[in-house]
N, C-alpha and C. Protein backbone atom coordinates (compact mmCIF):
# COMPACT_ATOMS: atom_id res chain seq x y z
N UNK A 1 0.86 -1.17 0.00
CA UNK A 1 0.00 0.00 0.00
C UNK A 1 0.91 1.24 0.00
N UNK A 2 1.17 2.12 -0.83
CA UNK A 2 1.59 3.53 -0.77
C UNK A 2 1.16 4.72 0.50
N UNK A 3 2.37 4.77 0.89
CA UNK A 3 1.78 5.19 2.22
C UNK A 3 1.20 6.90 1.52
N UNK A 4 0.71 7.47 1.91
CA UNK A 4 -0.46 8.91 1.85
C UNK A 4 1.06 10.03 2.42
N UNK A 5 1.45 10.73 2.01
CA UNK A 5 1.95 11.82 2.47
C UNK A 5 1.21 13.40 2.82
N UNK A 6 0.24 13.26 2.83
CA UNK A 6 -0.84 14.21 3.27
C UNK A 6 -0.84 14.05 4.29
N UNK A 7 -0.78 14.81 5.11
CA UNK A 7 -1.42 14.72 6.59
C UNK A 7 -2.03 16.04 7.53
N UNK A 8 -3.18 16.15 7.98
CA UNK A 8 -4.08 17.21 7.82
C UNK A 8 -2.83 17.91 9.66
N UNK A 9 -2.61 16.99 10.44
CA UNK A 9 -1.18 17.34 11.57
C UNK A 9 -0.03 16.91 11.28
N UNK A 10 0.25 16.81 10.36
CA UNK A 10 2.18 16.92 10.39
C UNK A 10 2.27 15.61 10.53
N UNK A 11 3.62 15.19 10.16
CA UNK A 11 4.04 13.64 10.15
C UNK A 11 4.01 12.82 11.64
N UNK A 12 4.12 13.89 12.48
CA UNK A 12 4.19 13.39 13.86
C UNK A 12 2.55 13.02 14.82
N UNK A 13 1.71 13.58 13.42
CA UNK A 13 0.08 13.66 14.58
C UNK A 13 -0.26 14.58 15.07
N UNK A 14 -1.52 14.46 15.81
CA UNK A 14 -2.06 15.84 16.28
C UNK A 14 -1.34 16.33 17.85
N UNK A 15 -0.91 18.03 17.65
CA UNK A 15 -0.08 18.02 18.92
C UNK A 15 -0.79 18.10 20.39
N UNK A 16 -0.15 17.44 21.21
CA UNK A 16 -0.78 17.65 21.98
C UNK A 16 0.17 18.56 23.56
N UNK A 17 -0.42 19.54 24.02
CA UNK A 17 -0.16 20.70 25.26
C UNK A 17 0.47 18.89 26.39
N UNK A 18 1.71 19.29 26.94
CA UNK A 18 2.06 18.17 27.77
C UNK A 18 1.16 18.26 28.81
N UNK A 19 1.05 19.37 29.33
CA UNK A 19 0.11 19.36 30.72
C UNK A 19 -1.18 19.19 30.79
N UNK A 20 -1.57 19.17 29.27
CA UNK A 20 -3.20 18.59 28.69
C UNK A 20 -3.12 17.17 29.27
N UNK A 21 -1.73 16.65 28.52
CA UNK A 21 -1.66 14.95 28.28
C UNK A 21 -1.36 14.45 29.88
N UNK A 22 -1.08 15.22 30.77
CA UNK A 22 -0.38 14.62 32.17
C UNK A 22 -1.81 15.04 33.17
N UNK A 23 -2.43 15.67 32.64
CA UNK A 23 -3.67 16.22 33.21
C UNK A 23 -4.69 14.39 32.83
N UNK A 24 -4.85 14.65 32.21
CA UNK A 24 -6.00 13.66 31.46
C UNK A 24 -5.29 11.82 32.03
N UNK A 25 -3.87 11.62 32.12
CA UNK A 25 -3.68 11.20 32.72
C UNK A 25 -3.87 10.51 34.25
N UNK A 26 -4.05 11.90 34.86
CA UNK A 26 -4.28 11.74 36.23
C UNK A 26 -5.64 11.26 36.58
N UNK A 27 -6.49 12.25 35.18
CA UNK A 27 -7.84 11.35 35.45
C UNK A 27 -8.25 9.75 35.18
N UNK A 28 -7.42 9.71 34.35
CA UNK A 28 -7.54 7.91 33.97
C UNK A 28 -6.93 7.11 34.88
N UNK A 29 -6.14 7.54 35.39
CA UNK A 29 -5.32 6.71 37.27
C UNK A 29 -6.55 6.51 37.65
N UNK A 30 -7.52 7.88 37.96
CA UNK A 30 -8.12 7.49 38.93
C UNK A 30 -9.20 7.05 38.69
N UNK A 31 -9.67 6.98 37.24
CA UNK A 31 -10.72 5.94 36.88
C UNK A 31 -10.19 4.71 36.65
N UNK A 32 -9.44 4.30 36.38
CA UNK A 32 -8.88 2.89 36.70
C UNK A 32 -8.54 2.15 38.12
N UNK A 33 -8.51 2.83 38.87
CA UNK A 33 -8.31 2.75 39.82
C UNK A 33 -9.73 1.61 40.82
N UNK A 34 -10.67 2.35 40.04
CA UNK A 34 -12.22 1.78 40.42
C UNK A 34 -12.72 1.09 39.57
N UNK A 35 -11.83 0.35 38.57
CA UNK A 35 -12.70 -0.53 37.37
C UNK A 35 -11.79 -1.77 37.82
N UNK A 36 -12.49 -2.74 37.06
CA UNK A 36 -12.15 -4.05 37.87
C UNK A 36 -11.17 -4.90 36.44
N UNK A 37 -10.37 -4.30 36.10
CA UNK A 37 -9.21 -4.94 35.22
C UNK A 37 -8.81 -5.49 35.80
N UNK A 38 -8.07 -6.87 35.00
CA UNK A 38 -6.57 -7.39 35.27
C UNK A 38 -5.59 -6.93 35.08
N UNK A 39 -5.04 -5.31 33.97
CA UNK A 39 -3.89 -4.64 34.17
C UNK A 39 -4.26 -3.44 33.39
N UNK A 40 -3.69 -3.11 33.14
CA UNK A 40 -3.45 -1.19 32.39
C UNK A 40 -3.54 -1.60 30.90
N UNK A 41 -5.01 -0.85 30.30
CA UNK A 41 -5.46 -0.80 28.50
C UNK A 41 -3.56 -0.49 28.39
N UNK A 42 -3.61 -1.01 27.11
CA UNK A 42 -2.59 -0.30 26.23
C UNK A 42 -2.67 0.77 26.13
N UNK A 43 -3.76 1.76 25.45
CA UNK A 43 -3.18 2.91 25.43
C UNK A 43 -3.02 4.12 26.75
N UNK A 44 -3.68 3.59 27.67
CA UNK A 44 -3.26 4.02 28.82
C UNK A 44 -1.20 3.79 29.12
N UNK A 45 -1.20 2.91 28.48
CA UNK A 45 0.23 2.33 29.02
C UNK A 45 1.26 3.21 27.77
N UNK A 46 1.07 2.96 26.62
CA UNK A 46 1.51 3.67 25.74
C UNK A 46 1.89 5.41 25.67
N UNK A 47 0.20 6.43 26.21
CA UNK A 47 0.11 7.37 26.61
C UNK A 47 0.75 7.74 27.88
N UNK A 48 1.20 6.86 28.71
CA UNK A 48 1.80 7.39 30.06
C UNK A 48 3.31 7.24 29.78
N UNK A 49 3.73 5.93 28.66
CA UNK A 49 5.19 6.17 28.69
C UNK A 49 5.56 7.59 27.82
N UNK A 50 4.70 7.52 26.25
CA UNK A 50 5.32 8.83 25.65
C UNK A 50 4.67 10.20 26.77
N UNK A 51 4.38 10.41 27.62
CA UNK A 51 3.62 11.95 28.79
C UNK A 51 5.01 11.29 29.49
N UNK A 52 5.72 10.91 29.96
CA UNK A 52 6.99 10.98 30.90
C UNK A 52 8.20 10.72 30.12
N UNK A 53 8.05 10.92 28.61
CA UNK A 53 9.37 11.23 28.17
C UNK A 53 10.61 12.15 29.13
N UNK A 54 9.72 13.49 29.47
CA UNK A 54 10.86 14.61 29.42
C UNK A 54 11.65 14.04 30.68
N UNK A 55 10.72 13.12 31.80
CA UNK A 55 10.97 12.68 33.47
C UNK A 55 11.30 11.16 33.45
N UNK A 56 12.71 11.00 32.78
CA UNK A 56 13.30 9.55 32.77
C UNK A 56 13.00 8.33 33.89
N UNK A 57 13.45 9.22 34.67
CA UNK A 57 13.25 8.73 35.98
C UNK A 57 12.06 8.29 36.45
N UNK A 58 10.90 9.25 36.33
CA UNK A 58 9.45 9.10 36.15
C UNK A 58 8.59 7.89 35.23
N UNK A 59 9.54 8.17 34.19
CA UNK A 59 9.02 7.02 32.80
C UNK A 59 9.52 5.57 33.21
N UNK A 60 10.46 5.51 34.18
CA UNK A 60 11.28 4.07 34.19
C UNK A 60 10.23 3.83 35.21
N UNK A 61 10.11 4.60 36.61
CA UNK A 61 9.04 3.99 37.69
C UNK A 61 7.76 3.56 36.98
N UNK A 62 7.38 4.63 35.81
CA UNK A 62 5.82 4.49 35.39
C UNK A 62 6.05 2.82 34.75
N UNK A 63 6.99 2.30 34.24
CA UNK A 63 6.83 1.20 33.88
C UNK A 63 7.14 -0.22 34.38
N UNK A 64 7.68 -0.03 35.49
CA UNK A 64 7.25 -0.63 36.67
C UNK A 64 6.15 -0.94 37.34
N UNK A 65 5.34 0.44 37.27
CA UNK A 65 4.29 0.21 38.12
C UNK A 65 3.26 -0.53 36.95
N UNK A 66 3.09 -0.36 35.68
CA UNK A 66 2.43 -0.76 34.72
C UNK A 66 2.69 -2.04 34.12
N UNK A 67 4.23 -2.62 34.55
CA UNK A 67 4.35 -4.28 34.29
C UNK A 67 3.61 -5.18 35.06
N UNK A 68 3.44 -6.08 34.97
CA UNK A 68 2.52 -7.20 35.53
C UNK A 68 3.22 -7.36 36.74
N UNK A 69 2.30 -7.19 37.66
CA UNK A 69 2.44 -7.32 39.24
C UNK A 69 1.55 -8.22 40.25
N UNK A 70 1.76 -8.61 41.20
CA UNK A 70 0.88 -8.83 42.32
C UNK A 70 0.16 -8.05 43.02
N UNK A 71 0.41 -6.37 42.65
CA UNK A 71 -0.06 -5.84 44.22
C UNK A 71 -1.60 -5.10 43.01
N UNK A 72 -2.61 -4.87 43.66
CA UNK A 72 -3.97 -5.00 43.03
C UNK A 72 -4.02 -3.68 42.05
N UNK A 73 -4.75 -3.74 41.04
CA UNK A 73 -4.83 -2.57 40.00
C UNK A 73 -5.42 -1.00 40.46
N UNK A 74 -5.66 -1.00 42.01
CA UNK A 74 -6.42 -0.26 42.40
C UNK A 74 -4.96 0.63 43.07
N UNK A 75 -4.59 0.05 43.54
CA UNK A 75 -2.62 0.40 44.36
C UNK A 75 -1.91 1.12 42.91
N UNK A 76 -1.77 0.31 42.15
CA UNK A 76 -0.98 0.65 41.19
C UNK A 76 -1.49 1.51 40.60
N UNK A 77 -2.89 1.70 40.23
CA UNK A 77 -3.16 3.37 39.44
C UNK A 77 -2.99 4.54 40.25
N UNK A 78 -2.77 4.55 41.88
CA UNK A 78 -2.81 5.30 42.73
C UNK A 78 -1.05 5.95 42.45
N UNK A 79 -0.64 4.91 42.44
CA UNK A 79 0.85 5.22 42.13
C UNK A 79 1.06 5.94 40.72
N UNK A 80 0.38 5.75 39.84
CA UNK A 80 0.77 6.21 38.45
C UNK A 80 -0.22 7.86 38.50
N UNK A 81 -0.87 7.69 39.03
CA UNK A 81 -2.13 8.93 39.18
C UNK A 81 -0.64 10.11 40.40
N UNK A 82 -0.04 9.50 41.07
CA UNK A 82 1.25 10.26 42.07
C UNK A 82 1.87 10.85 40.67
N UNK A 83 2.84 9.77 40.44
CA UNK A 83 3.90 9.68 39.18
C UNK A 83 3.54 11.06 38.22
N UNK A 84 2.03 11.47 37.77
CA UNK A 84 1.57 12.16 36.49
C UNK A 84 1.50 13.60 37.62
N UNK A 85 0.87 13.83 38.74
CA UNK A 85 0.66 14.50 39.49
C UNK A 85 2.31 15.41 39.88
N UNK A 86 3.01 14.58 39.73
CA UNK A 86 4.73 14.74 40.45
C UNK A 86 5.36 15.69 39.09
N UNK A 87 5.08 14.66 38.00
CA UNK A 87 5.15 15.07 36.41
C UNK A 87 4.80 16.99 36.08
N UNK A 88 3.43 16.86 36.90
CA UNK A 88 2.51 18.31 36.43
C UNK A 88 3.41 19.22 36.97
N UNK A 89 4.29 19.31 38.71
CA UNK A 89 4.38 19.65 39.13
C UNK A 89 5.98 20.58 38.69
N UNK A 90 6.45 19.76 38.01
CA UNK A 90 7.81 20.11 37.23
C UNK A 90 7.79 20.91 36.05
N UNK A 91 9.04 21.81 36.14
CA UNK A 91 8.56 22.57 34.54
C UNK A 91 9.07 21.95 33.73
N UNK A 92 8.30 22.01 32.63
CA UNK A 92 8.44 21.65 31.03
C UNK A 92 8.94 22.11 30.51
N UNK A 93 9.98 21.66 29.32
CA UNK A 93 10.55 22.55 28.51
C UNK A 93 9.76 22.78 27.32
N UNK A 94 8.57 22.27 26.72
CA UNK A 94 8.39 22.75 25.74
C UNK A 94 7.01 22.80 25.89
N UNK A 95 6.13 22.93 24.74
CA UNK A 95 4.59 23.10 24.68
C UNK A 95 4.01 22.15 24.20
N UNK A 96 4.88 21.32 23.44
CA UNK A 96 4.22 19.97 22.92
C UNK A 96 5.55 18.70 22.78
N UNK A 97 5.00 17.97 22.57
CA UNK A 97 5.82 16.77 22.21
C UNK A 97 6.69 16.53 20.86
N UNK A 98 7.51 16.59 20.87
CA UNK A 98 8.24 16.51 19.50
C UNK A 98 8.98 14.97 18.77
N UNK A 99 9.16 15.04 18.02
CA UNK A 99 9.07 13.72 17.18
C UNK A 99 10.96 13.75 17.35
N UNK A 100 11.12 12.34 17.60
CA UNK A 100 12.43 11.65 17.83
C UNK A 100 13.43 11.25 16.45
N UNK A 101 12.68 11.61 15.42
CA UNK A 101 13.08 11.07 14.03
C UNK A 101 11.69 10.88 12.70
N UNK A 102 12.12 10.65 11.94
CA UNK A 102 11.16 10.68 10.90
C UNK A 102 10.78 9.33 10.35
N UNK A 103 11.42 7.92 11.51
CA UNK A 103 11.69 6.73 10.78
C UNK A 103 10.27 5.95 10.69
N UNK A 104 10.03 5.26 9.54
CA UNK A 104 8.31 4.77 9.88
C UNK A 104 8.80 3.34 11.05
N UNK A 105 7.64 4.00 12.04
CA UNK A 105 7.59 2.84 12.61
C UNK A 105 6.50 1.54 12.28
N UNK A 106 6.99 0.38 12.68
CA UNK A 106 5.61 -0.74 12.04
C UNK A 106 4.89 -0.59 12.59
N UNK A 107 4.02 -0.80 11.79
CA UNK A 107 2.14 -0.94 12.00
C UNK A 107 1.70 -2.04 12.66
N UNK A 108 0.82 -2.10 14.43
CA UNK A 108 0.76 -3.35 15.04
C UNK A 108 -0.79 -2.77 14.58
N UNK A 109 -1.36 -3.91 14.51
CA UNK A 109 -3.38 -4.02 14.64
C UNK A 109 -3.48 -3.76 15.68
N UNK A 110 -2.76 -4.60 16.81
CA UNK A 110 -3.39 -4.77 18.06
C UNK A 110 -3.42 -3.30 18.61
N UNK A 111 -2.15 -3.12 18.47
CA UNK A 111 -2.32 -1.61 18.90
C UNK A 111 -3.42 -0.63 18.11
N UNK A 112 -3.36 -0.60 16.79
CA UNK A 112 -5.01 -0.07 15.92
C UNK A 112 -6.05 -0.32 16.93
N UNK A 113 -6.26 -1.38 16.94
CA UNK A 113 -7.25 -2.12 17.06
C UNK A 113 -8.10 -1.19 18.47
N UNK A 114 -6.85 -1.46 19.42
CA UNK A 114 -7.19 -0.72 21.16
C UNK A 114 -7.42 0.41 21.12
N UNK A 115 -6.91 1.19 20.51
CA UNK A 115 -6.84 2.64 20.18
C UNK A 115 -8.17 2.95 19.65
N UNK A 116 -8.66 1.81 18.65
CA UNK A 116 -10.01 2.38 18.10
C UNK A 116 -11.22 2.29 19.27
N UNK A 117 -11.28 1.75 19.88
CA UNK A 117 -12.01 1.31 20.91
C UNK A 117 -12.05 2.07 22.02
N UNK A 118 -10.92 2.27 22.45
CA UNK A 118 -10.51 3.27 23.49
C UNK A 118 -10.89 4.73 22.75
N UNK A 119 -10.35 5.13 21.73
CA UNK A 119 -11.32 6.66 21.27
C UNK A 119 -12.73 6.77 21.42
N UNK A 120 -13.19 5.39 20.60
CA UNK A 120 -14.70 5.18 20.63
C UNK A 120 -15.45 5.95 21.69
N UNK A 121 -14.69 5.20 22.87
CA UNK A 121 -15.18 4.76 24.21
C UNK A 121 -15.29 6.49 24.75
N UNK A 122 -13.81 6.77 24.46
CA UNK A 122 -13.66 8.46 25.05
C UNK A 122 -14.49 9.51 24.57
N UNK A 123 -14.47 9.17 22.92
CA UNK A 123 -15.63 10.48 22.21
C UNK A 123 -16.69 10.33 22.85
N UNK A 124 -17.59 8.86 22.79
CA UNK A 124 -18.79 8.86 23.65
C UNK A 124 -19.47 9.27 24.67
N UNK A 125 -18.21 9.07 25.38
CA UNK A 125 -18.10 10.20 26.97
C UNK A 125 -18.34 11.41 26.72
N UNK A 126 -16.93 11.68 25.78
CA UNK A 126 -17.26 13.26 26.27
C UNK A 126 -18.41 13.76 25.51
N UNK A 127 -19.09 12.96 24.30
CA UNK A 127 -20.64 13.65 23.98
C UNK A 127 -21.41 13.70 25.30
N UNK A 128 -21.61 12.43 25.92
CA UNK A 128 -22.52 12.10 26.81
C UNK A 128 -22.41 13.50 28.06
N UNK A 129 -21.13 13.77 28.50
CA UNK A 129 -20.73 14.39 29.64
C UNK A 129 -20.79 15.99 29.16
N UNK A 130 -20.65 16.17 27.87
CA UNK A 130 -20.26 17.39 27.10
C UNK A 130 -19.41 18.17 27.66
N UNK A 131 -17.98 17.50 27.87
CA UNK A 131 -16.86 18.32 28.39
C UNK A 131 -15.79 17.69 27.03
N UNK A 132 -15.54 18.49 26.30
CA UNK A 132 -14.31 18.26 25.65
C UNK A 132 -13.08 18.70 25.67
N UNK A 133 -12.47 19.12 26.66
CA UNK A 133 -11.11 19.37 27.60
C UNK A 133 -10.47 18.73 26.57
N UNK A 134 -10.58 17.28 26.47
CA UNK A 134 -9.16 16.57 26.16
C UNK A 134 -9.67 16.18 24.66
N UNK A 135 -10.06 16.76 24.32
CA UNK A 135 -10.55 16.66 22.50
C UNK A 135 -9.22 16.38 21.50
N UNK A 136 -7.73 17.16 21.90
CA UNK A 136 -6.86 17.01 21.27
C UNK A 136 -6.25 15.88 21.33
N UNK A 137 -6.36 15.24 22.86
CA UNK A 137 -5.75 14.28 22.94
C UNK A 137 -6.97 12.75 22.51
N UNK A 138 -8.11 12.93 22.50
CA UNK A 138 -9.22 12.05 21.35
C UNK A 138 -8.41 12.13 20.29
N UNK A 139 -8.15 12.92 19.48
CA UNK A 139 -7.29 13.48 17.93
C UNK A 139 -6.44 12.44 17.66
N UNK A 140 -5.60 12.32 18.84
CA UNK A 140 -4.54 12.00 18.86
C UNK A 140 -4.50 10.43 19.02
N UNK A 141 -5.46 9.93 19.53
CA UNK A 141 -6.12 8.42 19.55
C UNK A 141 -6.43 7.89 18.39
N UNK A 142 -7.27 8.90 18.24
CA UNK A 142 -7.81 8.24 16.30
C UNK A 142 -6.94 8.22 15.59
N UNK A 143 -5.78 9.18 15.34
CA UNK A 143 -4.72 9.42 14.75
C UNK A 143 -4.00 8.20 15.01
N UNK A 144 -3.53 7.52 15.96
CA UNK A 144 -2.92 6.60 16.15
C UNK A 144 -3.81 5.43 15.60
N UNK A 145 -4.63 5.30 15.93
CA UNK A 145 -5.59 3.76 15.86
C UNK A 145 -5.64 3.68 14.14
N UNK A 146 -5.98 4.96 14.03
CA UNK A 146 -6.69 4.87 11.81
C UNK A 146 -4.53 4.21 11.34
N UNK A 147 -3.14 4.09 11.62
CA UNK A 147 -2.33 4.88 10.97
C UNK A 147 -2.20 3.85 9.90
N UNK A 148 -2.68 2.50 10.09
CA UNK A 148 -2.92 1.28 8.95
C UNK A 148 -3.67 1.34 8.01
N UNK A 149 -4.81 2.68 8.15
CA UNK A 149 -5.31 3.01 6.74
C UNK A 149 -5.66 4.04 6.67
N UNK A 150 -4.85 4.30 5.44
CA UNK A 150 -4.80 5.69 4.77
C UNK A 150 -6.06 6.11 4.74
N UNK A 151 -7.01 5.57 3.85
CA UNK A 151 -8.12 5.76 3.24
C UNK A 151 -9.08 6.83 4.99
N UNK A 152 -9.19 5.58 5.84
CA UNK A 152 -10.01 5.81 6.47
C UNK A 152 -9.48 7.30 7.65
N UNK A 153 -8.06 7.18 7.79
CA UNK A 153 -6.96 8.19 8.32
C UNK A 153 -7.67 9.80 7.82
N UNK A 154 -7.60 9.65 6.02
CA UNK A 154 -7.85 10.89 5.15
C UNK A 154 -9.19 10.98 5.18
N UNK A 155 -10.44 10.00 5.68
CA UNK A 155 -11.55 10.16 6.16
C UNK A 155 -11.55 11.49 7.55
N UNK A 156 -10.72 10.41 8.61
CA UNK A 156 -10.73 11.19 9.53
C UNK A 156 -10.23 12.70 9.67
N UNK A 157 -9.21 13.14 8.52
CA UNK A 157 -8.89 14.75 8.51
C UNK A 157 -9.48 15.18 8.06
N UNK A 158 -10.50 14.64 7.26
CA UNK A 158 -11.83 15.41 6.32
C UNK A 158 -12.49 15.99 7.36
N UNK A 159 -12.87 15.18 8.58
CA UNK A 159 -13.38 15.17 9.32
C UNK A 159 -13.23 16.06 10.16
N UNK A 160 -12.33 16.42 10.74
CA UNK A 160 -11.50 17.80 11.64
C UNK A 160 -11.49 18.95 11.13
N UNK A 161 -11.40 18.70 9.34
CA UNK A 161 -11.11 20.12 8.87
C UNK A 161 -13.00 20.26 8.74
N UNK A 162 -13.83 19.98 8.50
CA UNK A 162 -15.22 19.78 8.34
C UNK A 162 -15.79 20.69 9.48
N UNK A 163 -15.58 19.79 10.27
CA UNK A 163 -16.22 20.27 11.98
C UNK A 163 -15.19 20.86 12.41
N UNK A 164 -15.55 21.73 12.84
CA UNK A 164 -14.84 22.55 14.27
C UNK A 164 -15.81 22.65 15.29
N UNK A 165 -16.68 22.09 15.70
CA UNK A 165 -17.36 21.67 16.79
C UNK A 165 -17.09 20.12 17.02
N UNK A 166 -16.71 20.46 18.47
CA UNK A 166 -15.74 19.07 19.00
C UNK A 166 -17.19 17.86 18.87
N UNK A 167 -18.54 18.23 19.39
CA UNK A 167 -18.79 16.95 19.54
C UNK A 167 -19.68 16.22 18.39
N UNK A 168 -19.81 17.81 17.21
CA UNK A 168 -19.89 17.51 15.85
C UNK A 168 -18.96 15.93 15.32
N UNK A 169 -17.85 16.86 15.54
CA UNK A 169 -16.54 16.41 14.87
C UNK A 169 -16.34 14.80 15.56
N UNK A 170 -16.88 14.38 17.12
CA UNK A 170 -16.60 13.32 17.50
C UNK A 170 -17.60 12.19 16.85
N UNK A 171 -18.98 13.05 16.82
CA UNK A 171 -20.07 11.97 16.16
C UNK A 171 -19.60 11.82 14.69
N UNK A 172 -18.85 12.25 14.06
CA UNK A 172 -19.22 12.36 12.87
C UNK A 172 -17.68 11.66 12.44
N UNK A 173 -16.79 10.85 13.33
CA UNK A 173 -15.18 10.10 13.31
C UNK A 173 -15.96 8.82 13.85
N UNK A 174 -16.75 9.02 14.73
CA UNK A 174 -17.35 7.48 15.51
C UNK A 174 -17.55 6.09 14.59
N UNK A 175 -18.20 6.71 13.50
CA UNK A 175 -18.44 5.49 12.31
C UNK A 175 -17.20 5.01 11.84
N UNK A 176 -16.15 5.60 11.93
CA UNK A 176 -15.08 5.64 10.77
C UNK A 176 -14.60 4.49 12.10
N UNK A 177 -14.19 4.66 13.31
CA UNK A 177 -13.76 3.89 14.06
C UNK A 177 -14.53 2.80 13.98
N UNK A 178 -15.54 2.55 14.27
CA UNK A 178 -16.45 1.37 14.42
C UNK A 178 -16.15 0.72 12.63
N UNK A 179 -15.92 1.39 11.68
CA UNK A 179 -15.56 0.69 10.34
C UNK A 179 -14.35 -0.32 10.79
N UNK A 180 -13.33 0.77 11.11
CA UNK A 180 -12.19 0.25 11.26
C UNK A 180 -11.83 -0.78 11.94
N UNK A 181 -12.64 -1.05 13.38
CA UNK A 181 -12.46 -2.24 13.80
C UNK A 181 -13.34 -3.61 13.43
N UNK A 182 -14.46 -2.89 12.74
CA UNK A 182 -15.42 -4.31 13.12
C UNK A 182 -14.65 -4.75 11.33
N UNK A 183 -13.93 -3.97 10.69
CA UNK A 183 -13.08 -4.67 9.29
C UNK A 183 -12.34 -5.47 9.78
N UNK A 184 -11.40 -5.02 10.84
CA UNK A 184 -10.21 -5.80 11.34
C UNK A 184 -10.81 -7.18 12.03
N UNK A 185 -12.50 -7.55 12.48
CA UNK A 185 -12.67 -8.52 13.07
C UNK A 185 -12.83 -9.38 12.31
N UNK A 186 -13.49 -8.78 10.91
CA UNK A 186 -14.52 -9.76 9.71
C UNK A 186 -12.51 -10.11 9.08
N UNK A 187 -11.55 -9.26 8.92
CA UNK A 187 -10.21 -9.70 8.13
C UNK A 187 -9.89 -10.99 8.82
N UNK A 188 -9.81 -11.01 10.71
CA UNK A 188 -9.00 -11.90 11.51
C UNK A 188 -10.04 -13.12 11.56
């Protein structure tokens, strides 16, 4: 497949404010905290290692606390909900996240796959709740989950540039996700 060199955010995705991403963080500690998993979604795990890039130190504990453990999922988001909180508390050097290189990285489904689900899950909310705070970082979900197809990817920037009403813009990406995965179920 020819990869698309269009991209409606830059080769790196949609940017996202660090203290947006360490914010929104803290809230998912503490909603995980009260859900009855066996360990940390991927993109929870994914999103907390790239949000503690700049705090090495921070990023090595966060993945500790997010490897498979004994002590209960309710302990351990308490600790990672500290970790993002400790994170906020430090200054930043920059305003957004910047890209490490230009190299393509491979394309996992699984990872697609979670990502689509997990946006799903988040746009829904925030229609339902009508707080779109973390709308950029939704962006930035879909952006990740669509990056195995172009087609449906250049759906989704149609989509952003279309709407500029966030929960326009979320109802109107929702289908494109629900395409995307229930394809990947009828492919596997």
């Amino acid at each position: 497949m020819k990869k698309d060199t269009h991209d409606v955010f830059g080769p790196d995705g949609p940017e996202v404010e660090p203290a947006l991403m360490l914010r929104y963080l803290v809230e998912k500690s503490e909603e995980l905290a009260h859900k009855n998993y066996a360990g940390f979604p991927l993109p929870f795990r994914l999103l907390g290692a790239v949000a503690l890039i700049p705090f090495p130190k921070l990023q090595t504990d966060f993945r500790q606390i997010v490897s498979p453990s004994d002590d209960s999922l309710k302990e351990r988001s308490e600790k990672c909900r500290n970790l993002f909180v400790n994170a906020l508390a430090q200054p930043l050097d920059s305003n957004s996240y910047t890209s490490k290189g230009s190299a393509d990285l491979p394309f996992y489904s699984v990872v697609s796959n979670r990502f689509c689900w997990e946006a799903r899950r988040e746009g829904e909310a925030m229609i339902e709740q009508k707080d779109f705070r973390f709308i950029s970082i939704w962006e930035c979900m879909v952006w990740i989950a669509l990056q195995g197809d172009a087609e449906k990817l250049r759906d989704f920037q149609g989509k952003c540039l279309q709407y500029t009403d966030p929960e326009e813009r979320i109802e109107q990406v929702i289908p494109i996700l629900w395409a995307a995965v229930t394809r990947k179920v009828r492919e596997n």
